[in-house]
Protein backbone atom coordinates (compact mmCIF):
# COMPACT_ATOMS: atom_id res chain seq x y z
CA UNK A 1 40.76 -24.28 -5.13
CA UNK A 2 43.82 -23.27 -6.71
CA UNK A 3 46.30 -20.51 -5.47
CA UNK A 4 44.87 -17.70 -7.61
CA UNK A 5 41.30 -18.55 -6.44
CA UNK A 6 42.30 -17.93 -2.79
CA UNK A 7 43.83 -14.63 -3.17
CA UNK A 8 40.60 -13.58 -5.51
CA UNK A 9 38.30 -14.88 -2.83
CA UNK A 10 40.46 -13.15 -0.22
CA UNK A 11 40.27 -9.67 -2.43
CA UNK A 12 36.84 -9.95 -2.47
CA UNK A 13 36.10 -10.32 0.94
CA UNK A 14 38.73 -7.26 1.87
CA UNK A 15 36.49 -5.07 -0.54
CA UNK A 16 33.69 -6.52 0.70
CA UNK A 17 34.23 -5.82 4.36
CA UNK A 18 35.76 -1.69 3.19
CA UNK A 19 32.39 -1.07 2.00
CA UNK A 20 29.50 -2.80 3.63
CA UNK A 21 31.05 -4.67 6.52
CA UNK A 22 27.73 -6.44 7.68
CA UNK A 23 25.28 -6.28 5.04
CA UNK A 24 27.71 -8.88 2.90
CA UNK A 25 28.33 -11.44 5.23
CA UNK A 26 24.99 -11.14 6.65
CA UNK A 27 23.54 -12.06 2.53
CA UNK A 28 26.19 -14.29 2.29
CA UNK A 29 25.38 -16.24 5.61
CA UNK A 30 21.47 -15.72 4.79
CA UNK A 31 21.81 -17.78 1.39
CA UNK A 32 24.18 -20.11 1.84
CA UNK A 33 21.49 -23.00 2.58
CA UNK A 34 20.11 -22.34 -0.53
CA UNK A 35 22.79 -21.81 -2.68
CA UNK A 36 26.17 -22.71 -1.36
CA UNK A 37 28.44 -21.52 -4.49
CA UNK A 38 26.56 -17.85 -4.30
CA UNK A 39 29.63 -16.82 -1.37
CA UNK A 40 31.52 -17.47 -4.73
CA UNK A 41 30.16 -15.68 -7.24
CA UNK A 42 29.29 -12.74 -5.25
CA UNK A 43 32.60 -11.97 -3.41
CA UNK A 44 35.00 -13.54 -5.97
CA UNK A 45 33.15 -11.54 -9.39
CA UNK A 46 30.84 -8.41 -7.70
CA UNK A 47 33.72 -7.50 -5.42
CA UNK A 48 37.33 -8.89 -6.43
CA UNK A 49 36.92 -8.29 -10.17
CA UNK A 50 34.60 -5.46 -10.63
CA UNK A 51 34.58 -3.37 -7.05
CA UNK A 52 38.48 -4.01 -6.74
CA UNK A 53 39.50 -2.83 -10.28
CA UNK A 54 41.53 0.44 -10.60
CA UNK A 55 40.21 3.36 -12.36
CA UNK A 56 37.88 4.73 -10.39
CA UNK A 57 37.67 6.13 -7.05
CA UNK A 58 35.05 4.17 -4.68
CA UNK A 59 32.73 7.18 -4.50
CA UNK A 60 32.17 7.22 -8.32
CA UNK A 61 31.53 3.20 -8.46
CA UNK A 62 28.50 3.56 -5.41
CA UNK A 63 27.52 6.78 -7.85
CA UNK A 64 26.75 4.14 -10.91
CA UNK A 65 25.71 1.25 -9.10
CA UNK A 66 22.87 3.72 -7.76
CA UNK A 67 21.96 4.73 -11.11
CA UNK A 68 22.14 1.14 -12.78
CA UNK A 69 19.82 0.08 -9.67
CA UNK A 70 17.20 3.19 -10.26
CA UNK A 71 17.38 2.55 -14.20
CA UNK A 72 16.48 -1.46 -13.92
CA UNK A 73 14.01 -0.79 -11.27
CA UNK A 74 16.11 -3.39 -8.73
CA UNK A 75 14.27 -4.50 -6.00
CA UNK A 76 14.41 -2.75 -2.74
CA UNK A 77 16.62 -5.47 -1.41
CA UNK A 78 19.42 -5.03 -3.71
CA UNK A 79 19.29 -1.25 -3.64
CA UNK A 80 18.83 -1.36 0.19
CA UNK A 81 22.52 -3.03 0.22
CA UNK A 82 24.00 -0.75 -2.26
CA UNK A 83 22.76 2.40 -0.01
CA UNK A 84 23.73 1.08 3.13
CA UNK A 85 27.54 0.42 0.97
CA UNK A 86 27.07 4.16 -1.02
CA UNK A 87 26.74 5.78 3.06
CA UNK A 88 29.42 3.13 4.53
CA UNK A 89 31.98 4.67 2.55
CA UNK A 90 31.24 8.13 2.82
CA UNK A 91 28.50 9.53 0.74
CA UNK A 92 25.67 11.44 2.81
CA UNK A 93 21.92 10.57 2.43
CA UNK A 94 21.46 13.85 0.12
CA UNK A 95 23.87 12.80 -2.49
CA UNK A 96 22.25 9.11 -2.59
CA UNK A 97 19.29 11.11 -3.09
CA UNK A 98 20.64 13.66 -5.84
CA UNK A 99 22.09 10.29 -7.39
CA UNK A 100 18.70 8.59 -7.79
CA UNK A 101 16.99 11.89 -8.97
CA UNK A 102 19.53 12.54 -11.75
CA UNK A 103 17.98 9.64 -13.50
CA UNK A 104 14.44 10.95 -13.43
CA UNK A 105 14.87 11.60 -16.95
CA UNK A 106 15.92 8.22 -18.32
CA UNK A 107 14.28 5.86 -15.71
CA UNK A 108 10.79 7.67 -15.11
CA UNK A 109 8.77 8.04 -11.71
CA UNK A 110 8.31 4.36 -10.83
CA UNK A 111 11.39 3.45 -10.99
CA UNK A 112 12.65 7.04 -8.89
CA UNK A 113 9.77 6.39 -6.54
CA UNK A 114 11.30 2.71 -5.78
CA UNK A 115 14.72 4.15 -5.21
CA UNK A 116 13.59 6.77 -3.15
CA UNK A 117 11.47 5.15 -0.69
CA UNK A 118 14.55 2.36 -0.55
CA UNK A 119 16.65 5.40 0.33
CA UNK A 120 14.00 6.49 2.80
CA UNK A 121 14.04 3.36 4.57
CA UNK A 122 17.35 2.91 4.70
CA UNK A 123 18.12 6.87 6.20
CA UNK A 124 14.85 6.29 8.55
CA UNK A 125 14.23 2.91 9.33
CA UNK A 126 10.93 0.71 8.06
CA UNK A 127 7.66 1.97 8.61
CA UNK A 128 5.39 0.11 10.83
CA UNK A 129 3.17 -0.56 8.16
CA UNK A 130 5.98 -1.06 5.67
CA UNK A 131 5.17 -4.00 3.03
CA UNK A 132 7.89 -3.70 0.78
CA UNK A 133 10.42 -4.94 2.97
């Protein structure tokens, strides 16, 4: 690994840790079995070259990454991460919510539904009878 790739891996985990101290490692650790270069690709691109560039405060990036999720229909476990990040650095369950509902109009119910229950899980914990986990 050259010097560069260090100090992008070590960006990445620093941004990494600011805004979802456990749910990153704990992916990271989860899939490492299976795919060994994902620790990579996730902390070196997701977090040192798009979370860490300037331009935009952190609140605004968790804002988008909401809406992106909602709009694609993500699965729960991807937007589960990026609320659990979104409340880690300060935003309150309400504006997650007012987030997801903004795109009603360009991402329909199913896709609001999704997010919301995600949300709802994440803010109360799983239902007993919870499938979508």
């Amino acid at each position: 690994m050259n010097k560069n790739a260090g100090s992008r891996l070590e960006r990445g985990r620093a941004m990494m840790h600011s805004i979802s101290p456990d749910v990153g490692d704990s992916m990271v650790d989860n899939l490492r079995s299976v795919a060994p270069d994902f620790e990579n690709l996730l902390v070196g691109f997701a977090f040192a070259d798009i979370w860490a560039r300037p331009g935009l405060p952190l609140r605004e990036r968790a804002l988008i990454r909401l809406a992106a999720l909602a709009a694609l229909g993500a699965p729960p476990t991807a937007t589960r991460a990026n609320i659990d990040s979104a409340l880690h650095i300060g935003l309150s369950s309400d504006e997650v919510a007012e987030a997801f509902l903004q795109t009603l109009p360009y991402v329909g119910f199913p896709h609001l539904i999704n997010a919301l229950e995600t949300l709802k899980t994440v803010v109360d914990g799983p239902a007993p009878n919870d499938f979508h986990k």
